[in-house]
Structure formats: structure tokens, C-alpha cells
N, C-alpha and C. Protein backbone atom coordinates (compact mmCIF):
# COMPACT_ATOMS: atom_id res chain seq x y z
N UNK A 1 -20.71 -61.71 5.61
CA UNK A 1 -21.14 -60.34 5.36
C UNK A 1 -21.22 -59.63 6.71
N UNK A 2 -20.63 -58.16 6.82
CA UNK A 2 -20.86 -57.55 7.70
C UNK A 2 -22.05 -57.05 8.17
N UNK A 3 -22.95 -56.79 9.07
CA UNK A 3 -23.94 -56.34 9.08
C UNK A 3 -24.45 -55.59 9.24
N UNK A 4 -23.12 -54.61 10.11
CA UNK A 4 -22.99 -53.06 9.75
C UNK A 4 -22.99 -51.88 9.04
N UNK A 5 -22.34 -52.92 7.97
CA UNK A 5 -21.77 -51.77 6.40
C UNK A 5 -22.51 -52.91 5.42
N UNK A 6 -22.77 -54.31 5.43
CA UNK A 6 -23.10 -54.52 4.53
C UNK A 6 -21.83 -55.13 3.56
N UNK A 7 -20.72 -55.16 4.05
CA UNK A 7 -19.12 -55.04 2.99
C UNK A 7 -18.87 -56.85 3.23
N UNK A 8 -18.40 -57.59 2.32
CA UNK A 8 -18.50 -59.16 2.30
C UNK A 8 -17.60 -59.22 3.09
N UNK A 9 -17.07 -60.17 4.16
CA UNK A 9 -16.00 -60.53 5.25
C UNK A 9 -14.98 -61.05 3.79
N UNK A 10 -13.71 -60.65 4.59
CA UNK A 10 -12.66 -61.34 3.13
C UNK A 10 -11.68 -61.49 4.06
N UNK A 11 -11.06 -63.00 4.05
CA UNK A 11 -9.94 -63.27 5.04
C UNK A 11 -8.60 -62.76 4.46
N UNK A 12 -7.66 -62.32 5.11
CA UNK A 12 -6.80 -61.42 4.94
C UNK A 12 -5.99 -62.23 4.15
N UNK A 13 -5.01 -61.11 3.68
CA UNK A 13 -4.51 -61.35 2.16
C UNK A 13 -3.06 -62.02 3.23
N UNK A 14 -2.70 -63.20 3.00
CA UNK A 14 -1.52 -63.47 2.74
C UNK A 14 -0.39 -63.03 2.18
N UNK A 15 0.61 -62.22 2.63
CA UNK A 15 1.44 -61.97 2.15
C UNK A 15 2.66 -62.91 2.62
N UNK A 16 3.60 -62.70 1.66
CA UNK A 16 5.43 -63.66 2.33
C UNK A 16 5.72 -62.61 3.21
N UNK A 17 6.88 -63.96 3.55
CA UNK A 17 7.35 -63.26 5.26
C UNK A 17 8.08 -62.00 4.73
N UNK A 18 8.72 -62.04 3.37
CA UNK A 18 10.08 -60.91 3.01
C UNK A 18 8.84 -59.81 2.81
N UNK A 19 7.25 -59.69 2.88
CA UNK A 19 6.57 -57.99 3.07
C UNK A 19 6.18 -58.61 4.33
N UNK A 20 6.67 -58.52 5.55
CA UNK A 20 6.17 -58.51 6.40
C UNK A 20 6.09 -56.92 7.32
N UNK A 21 6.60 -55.89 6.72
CA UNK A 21 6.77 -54.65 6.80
C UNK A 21 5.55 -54.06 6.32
N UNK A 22 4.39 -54.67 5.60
CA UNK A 22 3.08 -54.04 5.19
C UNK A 22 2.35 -54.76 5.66
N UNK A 23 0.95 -53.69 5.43
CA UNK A 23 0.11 -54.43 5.77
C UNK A 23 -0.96 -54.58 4.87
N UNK A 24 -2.12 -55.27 5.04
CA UNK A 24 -3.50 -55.31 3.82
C UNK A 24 -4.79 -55.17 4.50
N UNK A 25 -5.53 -54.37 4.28
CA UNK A 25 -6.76 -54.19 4.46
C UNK A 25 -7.77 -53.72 3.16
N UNK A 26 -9.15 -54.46 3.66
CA UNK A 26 -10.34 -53.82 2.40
C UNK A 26 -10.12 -52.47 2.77
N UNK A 27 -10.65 -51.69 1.26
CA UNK A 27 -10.45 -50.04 1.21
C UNK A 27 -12.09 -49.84 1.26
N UNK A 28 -12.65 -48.86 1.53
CA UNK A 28 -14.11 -48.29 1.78
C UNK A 28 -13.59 -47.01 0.90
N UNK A 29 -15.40 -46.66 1.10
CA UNK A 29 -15.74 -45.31 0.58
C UNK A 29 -14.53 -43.77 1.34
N UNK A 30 -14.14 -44.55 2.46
CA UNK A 30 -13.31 -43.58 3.74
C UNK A 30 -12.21 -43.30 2.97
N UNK A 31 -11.71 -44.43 2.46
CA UNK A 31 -10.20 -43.84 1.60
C UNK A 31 -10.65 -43.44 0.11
N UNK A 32 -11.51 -42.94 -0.33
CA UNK A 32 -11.54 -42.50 -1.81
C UNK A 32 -10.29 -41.38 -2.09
N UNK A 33 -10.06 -40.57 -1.38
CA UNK A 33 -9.50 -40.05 -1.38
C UNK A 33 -7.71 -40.15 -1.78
N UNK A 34 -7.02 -41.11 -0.58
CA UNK A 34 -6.06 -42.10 -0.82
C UNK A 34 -6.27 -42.48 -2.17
N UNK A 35 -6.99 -43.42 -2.12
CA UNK A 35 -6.88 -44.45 -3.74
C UNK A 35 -6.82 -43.13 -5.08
N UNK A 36 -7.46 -42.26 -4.68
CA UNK A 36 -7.77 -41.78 -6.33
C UNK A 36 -6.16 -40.45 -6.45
N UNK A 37 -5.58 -40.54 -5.58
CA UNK A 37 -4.54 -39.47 -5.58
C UNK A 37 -3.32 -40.72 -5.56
N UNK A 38 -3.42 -42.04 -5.38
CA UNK A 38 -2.55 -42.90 -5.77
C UNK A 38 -2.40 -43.10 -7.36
N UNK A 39 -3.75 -43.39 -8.02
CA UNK A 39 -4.11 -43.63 -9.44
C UNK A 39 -4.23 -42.49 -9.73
N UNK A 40 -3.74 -41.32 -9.40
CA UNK A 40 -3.16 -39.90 -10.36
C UNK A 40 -1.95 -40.13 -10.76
N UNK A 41 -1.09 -40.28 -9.41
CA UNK A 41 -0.10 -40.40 -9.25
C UNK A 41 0.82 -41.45 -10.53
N UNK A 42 0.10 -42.74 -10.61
CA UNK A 42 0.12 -43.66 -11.64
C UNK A 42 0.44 -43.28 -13.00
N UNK A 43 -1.05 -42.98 -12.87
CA UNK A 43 -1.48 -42.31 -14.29
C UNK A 43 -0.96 -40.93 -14.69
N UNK A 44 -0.63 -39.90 -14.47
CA UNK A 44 0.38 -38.90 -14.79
C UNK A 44 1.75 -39.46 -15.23
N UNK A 45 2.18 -40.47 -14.77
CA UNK A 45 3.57 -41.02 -15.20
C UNK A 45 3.35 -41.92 -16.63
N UNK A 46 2.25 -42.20 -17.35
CA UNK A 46 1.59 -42.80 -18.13
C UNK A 46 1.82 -42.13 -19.72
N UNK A 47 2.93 -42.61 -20.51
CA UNK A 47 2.53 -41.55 -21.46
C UNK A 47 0.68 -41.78 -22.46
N UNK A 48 1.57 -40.79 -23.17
CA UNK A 48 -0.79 -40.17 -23.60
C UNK A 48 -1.29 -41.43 -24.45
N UNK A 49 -0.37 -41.96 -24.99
CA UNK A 49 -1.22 -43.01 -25.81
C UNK A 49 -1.51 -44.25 -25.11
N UNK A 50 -1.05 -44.20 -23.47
CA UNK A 50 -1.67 -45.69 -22.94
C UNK A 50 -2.88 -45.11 -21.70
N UNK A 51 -2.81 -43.71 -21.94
CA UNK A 51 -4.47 -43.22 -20.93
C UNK A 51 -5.12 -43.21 -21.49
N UNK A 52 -6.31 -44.00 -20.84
CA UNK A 52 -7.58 -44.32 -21.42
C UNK A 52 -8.53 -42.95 -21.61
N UNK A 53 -8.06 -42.21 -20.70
CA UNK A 53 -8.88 -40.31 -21.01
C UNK A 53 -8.18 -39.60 -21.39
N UNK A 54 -7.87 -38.51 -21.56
CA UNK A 54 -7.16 -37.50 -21.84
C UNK A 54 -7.73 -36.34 -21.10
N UNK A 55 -6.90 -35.85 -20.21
CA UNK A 55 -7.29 -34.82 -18.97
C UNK A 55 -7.78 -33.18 -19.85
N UNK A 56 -7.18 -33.26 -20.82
CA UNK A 56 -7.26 -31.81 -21.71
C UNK A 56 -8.77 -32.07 -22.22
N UNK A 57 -9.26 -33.27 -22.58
CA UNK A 57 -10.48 -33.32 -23.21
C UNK A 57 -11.84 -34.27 -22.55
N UNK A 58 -11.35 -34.47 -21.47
CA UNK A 58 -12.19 -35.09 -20.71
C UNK A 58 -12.25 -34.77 -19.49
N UNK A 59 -13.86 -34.73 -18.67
CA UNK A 59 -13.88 -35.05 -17.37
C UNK A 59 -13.05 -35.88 -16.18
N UNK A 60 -12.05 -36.02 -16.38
CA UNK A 60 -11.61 -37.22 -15.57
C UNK A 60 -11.62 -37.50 -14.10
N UNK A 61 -11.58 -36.16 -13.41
CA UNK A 61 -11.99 -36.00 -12.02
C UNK A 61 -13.66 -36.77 -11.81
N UNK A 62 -14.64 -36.65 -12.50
CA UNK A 62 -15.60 -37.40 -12.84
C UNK A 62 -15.84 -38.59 -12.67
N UNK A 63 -15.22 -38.99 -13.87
CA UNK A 63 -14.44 -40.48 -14.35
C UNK A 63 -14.33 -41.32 -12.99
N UNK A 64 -12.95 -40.52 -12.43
CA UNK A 64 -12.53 -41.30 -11.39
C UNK A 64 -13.62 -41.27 -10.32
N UNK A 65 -14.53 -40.68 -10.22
CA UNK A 65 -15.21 -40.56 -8.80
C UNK A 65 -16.21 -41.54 -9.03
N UNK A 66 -16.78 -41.84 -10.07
CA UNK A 66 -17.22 -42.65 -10.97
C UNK A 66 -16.90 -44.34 -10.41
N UNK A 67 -15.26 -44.35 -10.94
CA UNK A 67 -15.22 -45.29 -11.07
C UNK A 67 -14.52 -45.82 -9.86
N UNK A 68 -14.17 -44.99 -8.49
CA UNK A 68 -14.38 -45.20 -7.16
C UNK A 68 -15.64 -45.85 -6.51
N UNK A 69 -16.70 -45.28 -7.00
CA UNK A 69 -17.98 -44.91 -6.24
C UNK A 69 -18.19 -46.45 -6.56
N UNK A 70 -17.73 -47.45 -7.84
CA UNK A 70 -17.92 -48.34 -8.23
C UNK A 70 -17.27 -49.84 -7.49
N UNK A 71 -15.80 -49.74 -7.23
CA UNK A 71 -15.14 -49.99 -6.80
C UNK A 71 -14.61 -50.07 -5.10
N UNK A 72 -15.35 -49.53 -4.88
CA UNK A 72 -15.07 -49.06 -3.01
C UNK A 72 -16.54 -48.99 -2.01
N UNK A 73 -17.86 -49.09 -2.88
CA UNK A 73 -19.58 -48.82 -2.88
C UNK A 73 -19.25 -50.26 -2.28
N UNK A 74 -20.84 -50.03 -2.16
CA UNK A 74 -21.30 -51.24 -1.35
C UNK A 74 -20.94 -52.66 -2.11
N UNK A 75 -21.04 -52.68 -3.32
CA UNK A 75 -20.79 -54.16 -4.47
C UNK A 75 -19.49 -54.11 -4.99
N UNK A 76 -18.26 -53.26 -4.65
CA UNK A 76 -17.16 -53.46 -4.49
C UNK A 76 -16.41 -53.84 -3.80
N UNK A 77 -15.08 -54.90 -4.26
CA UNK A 77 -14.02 -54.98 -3.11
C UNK A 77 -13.17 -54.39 -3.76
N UNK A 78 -12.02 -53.76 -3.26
CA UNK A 78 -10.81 -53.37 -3.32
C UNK A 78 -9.76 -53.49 -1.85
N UNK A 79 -8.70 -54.29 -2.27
CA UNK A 79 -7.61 -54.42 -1.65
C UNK A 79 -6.95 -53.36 -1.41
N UNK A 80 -5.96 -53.23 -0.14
CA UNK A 80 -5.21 -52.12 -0.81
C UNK A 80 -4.25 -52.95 0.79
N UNK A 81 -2.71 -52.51 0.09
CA UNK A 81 -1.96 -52.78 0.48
C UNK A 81 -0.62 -51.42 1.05
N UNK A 82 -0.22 -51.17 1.77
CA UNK A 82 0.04 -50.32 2.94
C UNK A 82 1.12 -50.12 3.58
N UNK A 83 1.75 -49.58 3.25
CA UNK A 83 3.32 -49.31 4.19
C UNK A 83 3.11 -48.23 5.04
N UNK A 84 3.11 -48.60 6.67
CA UNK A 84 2.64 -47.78 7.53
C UNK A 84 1.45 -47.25 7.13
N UNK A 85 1.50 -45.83 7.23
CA UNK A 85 0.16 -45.30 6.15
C UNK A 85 -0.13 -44.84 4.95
N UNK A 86 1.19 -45.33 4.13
CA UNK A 86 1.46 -45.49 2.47
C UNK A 86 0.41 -46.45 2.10
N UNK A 87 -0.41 -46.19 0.99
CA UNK A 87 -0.80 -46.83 0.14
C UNK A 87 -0.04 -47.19 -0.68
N UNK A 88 0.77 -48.38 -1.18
CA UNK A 88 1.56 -49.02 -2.15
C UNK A 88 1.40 -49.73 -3.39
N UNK A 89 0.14 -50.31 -3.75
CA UNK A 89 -0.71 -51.20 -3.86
C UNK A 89 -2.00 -51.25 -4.27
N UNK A 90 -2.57 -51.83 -5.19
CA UNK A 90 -4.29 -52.05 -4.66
C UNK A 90 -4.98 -53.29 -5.83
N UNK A 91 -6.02 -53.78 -5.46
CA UNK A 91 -5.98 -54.61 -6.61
C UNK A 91 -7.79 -54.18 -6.21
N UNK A 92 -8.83 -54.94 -7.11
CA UNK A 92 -10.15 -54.81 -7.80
C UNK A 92 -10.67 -55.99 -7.90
């Protein structure tokens, strides 16, 4: 555990040599931003019957800040994986 932030130490993600062109780091509260304009990005390409909200009838800007705040907070890890300063990637 860090004792700064409090965020669990996590030894770096192994990747194969053929992504050796990315990279992996834990995501923080710093990239909410990144992550949640990646999972737009996602999710807009999604047709309507496999989104779990529906943007016409739901909060979803909400939602997502929500379910960032959950995910990236102090009792979250999230991966996120990185081409240069592309986010590519992310796992939970």
C-alpha cells in the first residue's frame, strides 16, 4: 500500500514482447476524464438494446461519474493500458 494516496502497490502488468509498443499503468481519480470519454466512445458504437442506460431517458453523465468515482476512488483498481498517450484498454 502506498502511503501517500493510500492506492494498493500492483506489480506491473505483463504484457508479450509483440505489445511492447504500450504501456500499463493504475488509472486514479486524475484520468476520470480519459476513461469516461473512452467508455463513451465504446458505448455510442453499442446498439440500444445492449446499453445498459438509455441516454434519452436517463442520467448517464451521472451514472458514469458514479461509476468512476467507484472504480478509480480510493477501493478501486483499474488498469489501463496506453499507446503513447492513447488510452486503448482498461480492465476493473
Amino acid at each position: 500500500m502506498n502511503p501517500s494516496n493510500g492506492v494498493p502497490d500492483l506489480l506491473a502488468l505483463r504484457l508479450p514482447r509483440g505489445l511492447s509498443h504500450v504501456t500499463s499503468r493504475l488509472m486514479t481519480l486524475r484520468d476520470i476524464e480519459i476513461l469516461l470519454d473512452f467508455r463513451q466512445q465504446i458505448f455510442l458504437t453499442l446498439p440500444k438494446e445492449f446499453r445498459f442506460t438509455d441516454p434519452d431517458c436517463e442520467d448517464v453523465s451521472r451514472a458514469e461519474l458514479d461509476w468512476a468515482h467507484t472504480y478509480l476512488g480510493h477501493h478501486g483498481v483499474t488498469m489501463g493500458v496506453f499507446h503513447q498517450s492513447t488510452l486503448i484498454a482498461y480492465a476493473c
